[in-house]
N, C-alpha and C. Protein backbone atom coordinates (compact mmCIF):
# COMPACT_ATOMS: atom_id res chain seq x y z
N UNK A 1 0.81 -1.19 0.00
CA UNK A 1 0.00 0.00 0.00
C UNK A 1 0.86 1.26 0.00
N UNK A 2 2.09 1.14 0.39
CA UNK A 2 3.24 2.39 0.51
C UNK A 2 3.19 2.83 -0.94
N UNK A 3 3.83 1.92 -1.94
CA UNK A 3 3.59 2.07 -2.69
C UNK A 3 2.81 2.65 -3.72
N UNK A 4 1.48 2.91 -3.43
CA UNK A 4 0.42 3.18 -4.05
C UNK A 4 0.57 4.55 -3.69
N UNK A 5 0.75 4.85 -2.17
CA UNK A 5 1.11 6.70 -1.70
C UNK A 5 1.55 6.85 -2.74
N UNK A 6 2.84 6.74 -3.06
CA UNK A 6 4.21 7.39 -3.27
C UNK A 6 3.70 7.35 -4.76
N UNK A 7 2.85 7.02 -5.38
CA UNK A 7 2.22 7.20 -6.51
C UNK A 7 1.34 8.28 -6.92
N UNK A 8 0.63 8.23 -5.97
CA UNK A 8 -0.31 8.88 -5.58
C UNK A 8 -0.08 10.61 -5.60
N UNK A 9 0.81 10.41 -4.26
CA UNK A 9 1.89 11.58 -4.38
C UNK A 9 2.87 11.96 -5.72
N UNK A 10 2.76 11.37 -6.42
CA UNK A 10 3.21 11.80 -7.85
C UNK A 10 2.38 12.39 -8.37
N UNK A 11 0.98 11.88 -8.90
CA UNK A 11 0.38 12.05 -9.41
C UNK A 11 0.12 13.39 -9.38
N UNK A 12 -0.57 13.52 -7.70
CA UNK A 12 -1.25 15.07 -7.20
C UNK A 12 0.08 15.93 -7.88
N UNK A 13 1.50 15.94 -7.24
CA UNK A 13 2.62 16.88 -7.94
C UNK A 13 2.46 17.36 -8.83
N UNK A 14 1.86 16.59 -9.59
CA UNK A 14 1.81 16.99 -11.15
C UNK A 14 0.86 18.58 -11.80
N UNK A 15 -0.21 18.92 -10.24
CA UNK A 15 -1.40 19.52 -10.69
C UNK A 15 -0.89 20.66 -9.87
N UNK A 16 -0.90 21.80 -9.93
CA UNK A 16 0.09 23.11 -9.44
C UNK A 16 -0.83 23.30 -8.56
N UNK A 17 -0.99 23.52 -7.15
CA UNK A 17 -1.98 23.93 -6.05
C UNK A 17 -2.77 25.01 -6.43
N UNK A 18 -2.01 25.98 -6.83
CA UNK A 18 -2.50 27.13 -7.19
C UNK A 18 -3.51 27.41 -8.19
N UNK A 19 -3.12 26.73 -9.18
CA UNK A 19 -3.87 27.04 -10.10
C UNK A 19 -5.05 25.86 -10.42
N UNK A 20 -5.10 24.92 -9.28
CA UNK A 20 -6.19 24.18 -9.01
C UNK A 20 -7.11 24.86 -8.36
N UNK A 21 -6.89 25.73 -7.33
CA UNK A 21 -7.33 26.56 -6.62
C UNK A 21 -8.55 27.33 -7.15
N UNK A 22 -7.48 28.12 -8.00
CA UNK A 22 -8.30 29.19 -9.00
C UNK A 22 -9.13 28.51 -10.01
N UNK A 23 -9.18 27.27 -9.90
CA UNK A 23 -10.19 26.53 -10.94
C UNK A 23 -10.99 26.65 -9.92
N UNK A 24 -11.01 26.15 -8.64
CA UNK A 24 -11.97 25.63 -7.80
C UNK A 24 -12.76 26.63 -7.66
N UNK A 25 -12.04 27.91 -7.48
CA UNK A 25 -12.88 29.19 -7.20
C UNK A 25 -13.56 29.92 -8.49
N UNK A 26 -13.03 29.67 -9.61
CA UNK A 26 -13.73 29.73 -11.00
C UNK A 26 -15.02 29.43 -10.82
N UNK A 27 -15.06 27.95 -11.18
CA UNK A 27 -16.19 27.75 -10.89
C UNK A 27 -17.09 26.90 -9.36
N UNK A 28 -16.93 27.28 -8.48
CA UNK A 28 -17.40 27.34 -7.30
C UNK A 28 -17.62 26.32 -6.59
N UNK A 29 -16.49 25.45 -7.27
CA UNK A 29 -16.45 23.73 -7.00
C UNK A 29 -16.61 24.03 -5.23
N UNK A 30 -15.90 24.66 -4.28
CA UNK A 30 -16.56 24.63 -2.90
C UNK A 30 -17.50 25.34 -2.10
N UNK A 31 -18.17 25.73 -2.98
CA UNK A 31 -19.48 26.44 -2.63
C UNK A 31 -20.54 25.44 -2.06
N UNK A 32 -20.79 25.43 -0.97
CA UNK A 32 -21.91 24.75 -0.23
C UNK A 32 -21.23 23.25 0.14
N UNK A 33 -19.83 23.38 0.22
CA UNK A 33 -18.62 21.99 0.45
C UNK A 33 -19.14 21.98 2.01
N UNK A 34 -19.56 21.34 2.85
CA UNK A 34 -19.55 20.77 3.93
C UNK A 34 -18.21 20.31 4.44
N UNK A 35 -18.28 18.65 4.40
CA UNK A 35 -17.34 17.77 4.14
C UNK A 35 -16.23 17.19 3.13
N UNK A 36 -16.42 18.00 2.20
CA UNK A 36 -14.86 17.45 1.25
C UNK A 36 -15.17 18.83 0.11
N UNK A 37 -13.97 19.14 0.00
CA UNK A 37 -13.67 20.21 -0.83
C UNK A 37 -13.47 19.98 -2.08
N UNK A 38 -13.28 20.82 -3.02
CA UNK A 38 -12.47 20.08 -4.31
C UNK A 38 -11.65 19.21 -4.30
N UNK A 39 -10.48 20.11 -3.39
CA UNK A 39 -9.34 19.20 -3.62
C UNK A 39 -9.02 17.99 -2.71
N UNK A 40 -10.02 17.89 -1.91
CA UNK A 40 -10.46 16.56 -1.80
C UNK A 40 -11.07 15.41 -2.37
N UNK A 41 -11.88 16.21 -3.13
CA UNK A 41 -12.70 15.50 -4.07
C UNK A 41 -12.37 14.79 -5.41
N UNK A 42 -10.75 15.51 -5.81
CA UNK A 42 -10.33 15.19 -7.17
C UNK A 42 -8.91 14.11 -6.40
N UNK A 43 -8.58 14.08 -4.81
CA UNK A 43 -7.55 13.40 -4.24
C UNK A 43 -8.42 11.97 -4.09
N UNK A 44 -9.26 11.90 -3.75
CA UNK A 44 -10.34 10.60 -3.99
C UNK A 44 -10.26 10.21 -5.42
N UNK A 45 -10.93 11.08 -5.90
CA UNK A 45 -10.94 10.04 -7.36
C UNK A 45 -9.73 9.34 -8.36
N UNK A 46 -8.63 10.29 -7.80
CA UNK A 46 -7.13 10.18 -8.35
C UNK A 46 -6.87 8.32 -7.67
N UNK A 47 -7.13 8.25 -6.03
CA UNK A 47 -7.14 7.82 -5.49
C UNK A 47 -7.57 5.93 -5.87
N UNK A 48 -9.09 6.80 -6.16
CA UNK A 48 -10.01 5.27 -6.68
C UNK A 48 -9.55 4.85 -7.73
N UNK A 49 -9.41 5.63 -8.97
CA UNK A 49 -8.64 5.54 -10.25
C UNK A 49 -7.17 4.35 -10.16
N UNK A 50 -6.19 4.76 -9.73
CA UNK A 50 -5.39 4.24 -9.01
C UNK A 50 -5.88 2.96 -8.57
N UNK A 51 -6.54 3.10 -7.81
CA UNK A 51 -6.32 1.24 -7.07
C UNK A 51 -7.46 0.77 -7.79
N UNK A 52 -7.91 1.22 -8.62
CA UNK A 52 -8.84 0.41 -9.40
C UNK A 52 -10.43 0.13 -8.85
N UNK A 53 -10.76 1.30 -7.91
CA UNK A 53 -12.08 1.15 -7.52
C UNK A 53 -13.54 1.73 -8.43
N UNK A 54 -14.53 0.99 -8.40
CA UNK A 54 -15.15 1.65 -9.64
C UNK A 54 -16.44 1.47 -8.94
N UNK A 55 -16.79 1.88 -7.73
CA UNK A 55 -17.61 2.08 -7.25
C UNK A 55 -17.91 2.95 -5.60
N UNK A 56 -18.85 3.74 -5.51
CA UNK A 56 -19.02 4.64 -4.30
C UNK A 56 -19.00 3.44 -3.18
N UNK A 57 -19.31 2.58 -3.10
CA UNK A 57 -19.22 1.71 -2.14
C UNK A 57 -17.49 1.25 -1.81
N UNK A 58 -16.65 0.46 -2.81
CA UNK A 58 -15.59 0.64 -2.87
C UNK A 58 -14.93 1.51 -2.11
N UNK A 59 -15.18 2.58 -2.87
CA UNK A 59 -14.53 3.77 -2.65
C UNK A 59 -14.48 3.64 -0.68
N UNK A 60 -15.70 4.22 -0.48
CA UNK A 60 -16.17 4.59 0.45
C UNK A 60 -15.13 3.21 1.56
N UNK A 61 -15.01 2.01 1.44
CA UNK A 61 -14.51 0.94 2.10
C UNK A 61 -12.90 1.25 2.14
N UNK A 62 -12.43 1.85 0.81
CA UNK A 62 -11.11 1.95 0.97
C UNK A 62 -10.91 2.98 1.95
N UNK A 63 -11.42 3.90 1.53
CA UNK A 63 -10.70 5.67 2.80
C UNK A 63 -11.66 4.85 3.87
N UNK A 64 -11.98 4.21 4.68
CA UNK A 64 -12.69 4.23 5.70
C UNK A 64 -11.13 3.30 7.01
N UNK A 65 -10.26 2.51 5.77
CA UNK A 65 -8.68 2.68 6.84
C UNK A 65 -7.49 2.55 5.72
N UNK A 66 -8.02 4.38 6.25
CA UNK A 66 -6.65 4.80 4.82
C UNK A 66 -5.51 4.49 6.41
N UNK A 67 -4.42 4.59 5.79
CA UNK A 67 -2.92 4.49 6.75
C UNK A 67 -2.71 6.09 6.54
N UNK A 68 -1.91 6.00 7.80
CA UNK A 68 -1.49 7.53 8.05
C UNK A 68 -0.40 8.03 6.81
N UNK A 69 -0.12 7.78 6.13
CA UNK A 69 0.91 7.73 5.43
C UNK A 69 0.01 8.31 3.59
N UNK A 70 -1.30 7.58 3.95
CA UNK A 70 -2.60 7.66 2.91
C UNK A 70 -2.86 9.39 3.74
N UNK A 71 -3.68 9.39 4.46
CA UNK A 71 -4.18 10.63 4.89
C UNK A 71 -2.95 11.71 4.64
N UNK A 72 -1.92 11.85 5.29
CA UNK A 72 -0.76 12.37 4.60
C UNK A 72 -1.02 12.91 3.05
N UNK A 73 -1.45 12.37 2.38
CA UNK A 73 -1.36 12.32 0.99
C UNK A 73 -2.36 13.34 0.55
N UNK A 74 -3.61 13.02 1.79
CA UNK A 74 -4.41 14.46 1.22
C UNK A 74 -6.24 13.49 1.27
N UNK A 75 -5.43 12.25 1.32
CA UNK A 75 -7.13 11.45 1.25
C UNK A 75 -7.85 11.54 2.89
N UNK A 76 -8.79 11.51 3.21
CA UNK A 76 -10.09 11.30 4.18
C UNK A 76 -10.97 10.65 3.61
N UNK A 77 -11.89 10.12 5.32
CA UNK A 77 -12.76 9.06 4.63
C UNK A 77 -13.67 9.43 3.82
N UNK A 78 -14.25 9.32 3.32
CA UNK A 78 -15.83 9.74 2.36
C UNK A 78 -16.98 8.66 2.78
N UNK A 79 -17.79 9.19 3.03
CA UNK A 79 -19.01 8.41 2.76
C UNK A 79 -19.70 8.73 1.21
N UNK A 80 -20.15 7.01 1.10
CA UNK A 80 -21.26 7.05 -0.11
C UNK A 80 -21.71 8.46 -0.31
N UNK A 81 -22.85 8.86 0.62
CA UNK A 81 -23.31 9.98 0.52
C UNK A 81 -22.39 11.26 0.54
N UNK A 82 -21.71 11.41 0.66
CA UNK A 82 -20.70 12.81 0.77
C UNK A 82 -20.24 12.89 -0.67
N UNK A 83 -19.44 11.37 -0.82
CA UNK A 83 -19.01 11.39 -2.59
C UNK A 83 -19.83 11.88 -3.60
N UNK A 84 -21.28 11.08 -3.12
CA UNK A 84 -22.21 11.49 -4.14
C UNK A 84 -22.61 12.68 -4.46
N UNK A 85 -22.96 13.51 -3.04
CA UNK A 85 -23.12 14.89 -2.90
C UNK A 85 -21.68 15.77 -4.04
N UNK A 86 -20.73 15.72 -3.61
CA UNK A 86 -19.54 16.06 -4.58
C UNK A 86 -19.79 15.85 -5.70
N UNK A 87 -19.86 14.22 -6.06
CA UNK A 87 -20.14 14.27 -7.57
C UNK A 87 -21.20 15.49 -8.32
N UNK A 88 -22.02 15.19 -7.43
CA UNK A 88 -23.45 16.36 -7.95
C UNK A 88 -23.09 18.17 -8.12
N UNK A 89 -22.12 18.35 -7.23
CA UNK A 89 -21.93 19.67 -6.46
C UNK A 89 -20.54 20.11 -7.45
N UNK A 90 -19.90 19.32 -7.75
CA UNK A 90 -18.84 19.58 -8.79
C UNK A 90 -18.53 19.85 -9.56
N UNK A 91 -18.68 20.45 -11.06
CA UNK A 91 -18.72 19.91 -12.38
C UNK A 91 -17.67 19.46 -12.58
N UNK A 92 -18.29 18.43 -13.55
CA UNK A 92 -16.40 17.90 -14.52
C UNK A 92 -16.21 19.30 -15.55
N UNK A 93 -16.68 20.05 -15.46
CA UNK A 93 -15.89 21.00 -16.46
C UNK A 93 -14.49 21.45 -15.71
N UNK A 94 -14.69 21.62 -14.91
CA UNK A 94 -13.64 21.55 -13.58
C UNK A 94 -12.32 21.13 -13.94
N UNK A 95 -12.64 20.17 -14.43
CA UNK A 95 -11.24 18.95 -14.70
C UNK A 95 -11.04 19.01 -15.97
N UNK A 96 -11.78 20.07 -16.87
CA UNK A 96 -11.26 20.26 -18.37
C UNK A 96 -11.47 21.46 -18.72
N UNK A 97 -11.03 22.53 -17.95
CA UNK A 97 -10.77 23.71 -18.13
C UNK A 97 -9.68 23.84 -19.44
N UNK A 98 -9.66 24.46 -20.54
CA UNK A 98 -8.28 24.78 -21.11
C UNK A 98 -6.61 25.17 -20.02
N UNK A 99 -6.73 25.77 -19.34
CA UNK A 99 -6.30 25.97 -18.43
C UNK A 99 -4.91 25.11 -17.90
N UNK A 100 -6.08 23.92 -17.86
CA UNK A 100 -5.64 22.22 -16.74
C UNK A 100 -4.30 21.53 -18.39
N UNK A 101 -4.75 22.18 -19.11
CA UNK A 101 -3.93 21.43 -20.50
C UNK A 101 -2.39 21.60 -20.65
N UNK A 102 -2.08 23.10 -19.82
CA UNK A 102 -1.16 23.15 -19.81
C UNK A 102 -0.46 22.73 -18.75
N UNK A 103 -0.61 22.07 -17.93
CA UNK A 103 0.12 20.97 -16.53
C UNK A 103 0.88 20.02 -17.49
């Protein structure tokens, strides 16, 4: 599972904080965020992607005992319902801004 961090942690590197940010606040990806923010929300799916989970249930089973080493990384647990809420609350335009092309 170390392994999978240290991947993980590549991956996120790749996406400039900043100018994820200013996407998020573009379009208002944490507007009415409760429990998981954008960039929580895109550290999950990077996450599920990765270990090959393809379902909110999944999902939801893996972060429920991430290792400290996982949380580190930026992941928390999600519930079904929280993910789903995100999914809804998000757009994927988000994640295909012209913008994101140049990373």
């Amino acid at each position: 599972m170390a392994q999978g961090t240290i991947v993980l942690d590549q991956f996120l590197r790749l996406i400039p904080g900043e100018l994820f940010d200013k996407l998020a606040t573009r379009y208002s990806a944490n507007k009415g965020a409760r429990l998981m923010t954008a960039r929580a929300h895109l550290t999950t799916l990077v996450y599920a992607q990765l270990a090959g989970l393809v379902s909110l249930r999944e999902i939801e089973q893996a972060t429920a005992v991430l290792t400290p080493k996982q949380r580190a990384s930026g992941l928390v647990p999600a519930r079904r319902s929280t993910l789903a809420e995100a999914n809804q609350r998000i757009s994927w335009t988000l994640y295909r801004d012209p913008i994101t092309k140049r990373i």
